[in-house]
Protein backbone atom coordinates (compact mmCIF):
# COMPACT_ATOMS: atom_id res chain seq x y z
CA UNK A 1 0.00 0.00 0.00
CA UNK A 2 1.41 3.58 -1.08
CA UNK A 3 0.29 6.45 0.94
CA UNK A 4 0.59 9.40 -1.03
CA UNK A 5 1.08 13.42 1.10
CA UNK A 6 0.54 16.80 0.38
CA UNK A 7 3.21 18.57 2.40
CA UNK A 8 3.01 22.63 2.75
CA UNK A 9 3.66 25.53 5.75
CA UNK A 10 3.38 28.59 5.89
CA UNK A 11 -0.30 29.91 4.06
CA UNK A 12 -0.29 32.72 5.72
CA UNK A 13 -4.08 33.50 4.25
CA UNK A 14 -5.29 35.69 3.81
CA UNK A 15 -2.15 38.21 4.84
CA UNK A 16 0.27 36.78 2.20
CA UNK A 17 -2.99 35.80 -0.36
CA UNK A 18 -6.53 35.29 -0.72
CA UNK A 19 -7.00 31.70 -0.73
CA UNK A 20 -4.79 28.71 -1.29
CA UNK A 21 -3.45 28.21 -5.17
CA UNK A 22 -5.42 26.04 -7.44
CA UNK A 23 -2.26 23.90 -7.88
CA UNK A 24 -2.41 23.11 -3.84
CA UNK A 25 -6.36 21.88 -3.84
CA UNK A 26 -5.45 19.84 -6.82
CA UNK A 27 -2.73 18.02 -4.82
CA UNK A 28 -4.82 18.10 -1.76
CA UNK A 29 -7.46 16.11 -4.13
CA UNK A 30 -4.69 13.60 -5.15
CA UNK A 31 -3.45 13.25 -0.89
CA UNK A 32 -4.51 10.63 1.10
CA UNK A 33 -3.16 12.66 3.87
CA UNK A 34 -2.22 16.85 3.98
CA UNK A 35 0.69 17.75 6.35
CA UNK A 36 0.89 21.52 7.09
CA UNK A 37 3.51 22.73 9.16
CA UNK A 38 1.63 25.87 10.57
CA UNK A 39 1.60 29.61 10.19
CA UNK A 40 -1.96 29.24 8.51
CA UNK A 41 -3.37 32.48 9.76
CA UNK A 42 -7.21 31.45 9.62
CA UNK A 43 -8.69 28.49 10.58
CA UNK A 44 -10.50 28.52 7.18
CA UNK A 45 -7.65 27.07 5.47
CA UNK A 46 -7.49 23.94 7.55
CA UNK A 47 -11.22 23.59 7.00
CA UNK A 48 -11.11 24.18 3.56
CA UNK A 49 -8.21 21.66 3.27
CA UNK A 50 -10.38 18.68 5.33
CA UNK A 51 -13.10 19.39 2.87
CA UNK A 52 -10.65 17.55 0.48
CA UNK A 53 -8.36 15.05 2.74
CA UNK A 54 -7.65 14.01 6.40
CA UNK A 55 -4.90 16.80 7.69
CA UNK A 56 -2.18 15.84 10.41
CA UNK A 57 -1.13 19.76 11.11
CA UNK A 58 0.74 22.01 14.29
CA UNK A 59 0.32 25.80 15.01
CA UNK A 60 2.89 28.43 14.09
CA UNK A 61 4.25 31.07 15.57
CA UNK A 62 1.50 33.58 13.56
CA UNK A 63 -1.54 31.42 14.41
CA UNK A 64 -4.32 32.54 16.85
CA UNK A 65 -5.91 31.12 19.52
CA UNK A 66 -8.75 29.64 17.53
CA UNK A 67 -5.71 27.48 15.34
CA UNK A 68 -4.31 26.68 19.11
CA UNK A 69 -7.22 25.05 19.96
CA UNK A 70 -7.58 22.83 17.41
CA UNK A 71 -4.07 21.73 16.75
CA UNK A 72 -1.00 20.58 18.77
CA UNK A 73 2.57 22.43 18.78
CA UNK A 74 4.11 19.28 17.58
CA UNK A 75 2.17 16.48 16.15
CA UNK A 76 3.06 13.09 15.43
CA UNK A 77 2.14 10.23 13.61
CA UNK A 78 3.29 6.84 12.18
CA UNK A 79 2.06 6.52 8.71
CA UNK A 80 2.63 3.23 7.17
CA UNK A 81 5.06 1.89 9.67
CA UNK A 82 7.27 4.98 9.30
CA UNK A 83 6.96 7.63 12.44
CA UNK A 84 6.42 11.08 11.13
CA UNK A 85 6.97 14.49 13.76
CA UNK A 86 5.41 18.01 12.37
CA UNK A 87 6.65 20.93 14.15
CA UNK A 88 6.50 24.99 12.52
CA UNK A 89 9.70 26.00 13.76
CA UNK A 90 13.17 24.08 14.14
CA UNK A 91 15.64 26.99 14.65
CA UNK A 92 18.72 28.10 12.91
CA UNK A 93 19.77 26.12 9.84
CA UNK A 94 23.55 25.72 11.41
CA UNK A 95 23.82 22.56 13.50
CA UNK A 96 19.62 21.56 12.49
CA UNK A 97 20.80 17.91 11.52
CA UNK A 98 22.14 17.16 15.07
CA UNK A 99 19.91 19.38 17.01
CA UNK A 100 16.55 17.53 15.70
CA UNK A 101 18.60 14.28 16.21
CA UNK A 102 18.73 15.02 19.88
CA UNK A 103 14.78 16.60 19.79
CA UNK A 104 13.14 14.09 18.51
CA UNK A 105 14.68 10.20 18.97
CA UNK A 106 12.70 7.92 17.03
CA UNK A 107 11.62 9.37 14.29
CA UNK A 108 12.14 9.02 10.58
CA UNK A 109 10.62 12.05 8.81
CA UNK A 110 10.46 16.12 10.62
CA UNK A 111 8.38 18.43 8.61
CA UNK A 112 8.68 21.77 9.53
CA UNK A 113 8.03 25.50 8.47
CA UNK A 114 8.65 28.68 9.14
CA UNK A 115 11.81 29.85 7.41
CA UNK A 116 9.71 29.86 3.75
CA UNK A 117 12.68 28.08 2.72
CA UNK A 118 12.44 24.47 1.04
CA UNK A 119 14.85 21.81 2.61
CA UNK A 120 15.61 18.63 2.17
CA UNK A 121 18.41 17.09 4.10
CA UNK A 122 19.00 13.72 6.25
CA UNK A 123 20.59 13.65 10.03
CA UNK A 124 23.29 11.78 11.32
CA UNK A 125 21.08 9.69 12.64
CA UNK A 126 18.85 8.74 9.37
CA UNK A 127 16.14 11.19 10.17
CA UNK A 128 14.90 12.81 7.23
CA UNK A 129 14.21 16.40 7.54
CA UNK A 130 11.51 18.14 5.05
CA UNK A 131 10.42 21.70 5.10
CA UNK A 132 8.18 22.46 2.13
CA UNK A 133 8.17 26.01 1.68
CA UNK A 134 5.62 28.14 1.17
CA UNK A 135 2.64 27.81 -1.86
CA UNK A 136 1.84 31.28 -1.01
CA UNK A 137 4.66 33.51 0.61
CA UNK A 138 7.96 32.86 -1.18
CA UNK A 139 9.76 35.85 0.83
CA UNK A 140 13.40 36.15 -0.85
CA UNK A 141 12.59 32.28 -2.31
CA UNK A 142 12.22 32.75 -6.30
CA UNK A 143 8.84 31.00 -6.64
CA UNK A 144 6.38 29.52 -4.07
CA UNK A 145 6.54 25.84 -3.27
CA UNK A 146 5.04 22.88 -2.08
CA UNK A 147 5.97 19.07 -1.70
CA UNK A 148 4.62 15.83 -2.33
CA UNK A 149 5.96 12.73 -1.37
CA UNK A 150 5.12 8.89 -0.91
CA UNK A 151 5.04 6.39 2.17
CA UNK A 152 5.57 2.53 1.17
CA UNK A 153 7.12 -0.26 2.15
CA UNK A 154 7.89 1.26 5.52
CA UNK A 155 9.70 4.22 4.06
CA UNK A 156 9.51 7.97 2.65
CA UNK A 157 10.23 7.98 -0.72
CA UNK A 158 9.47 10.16 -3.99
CA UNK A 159 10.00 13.33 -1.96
CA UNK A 160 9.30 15.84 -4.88
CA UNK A 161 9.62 19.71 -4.61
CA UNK A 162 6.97 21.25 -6.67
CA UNK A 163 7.35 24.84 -7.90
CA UNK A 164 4.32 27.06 -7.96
C-alpha cells in the first residue's frame, strides 16, 4: 500500500494571499493525507483543506488562539510503519541535523516550516528532515513551493519539490 502526502507551511491566508493556489487543492485532491507545518493564519484554510483530505497539522508562531485550539505544537504520527513528527519551527539552519537528532529520537521524517525556505536534508542519525516552503509567501525564495511525497514499504520515498 502507497500512501501518497501533500506537504506545505506557511499559508499565511489571507495576509500573504486570498486563498490557497489552485495547484495546492489539486494536490490536496490527489493526498490521502495533507501535512501543514503551521503559520496558517485562519482556521479557514485547515477547513477548507479537510473538505478535500484528512490533515495531520501544528500551530505556528503567527496562528491565533482559535488554530491553538484545534491543533498541537508538535504532532506526530506513524504513517505506514514509518513515524512522522510536524513541528512549525526548528531553529537556525547551522547545526539543524544534530539538534533535531537530539529533539526528537525515534523518528524518521520532521516536517517543519517557518523559514519559507524548502529543505531537504537527512541527520546523522537517518532522520529525514523536510520543510516544504511556502505555496503562497515565497519571501526572498524565487517561486512559491510545495511538496509531495510517498510512504511505502515502511519508508519515505518520492519526496518531490513542486514549484508554484
Amino acid at each position: 500500500m502507497t500512501t501518497r502526502l501533500l506537504l506545505i507551511s506557511d499559508t499565511h491566508i489571507p495576509g500573504r494571499a486570498r486563498c490557497l493556489p489552485d495547484a495546492v487543492l489539486h494536490q490536496a485532491d490527489a493526498a490521502d493525507l495533507v501535512i501543514h507545518a503551521g503559520d496558517w493564519v485562519s482556521a479557514s484554510v485547515l477547513d477548507e483543506l479537510e473538505q478535500h483530505a484528512p490533515v495531520l497539522g501544528v500551530y505556528g508562531n503567527n496562528d491565533g488562539a482559535d488554530l491553538r485550539a484545534r491543533l498541537p505544537e508538535i504532532a506526530r504520527r506513524t504513517i505506514d510503519g514509518v513515524p512522522f513528527a510536524v513541528v512549525h519551527e526548528t531553529g537556525p539552519s547551522d547545526r539543524r541535523e544534530m539538534r533535531m537528532d537530539a529533539a526528537f529520537p525515534g523518528i524518521d521524517v520532521l516536517v517543519f516550516g517557518h523559514s519559507h525556505i524548502p529543505w531537504d536534508t537527512t541527520t546523522p542519525q537517518g532522520m529525514r528532515l523536510l520543510n516544504p516552503g511556502s505555496p503562497t509567501d515565497r519571501r526572498r525564495q524565487p517561486v512559491h513551493t510545495m511538496m509531495t511525497a510517498e510512504v511505502a514499504d515502511n519508508r519515505i520515498q518520492n519526496v518531490r519539490l513542486i514549484a508554484l
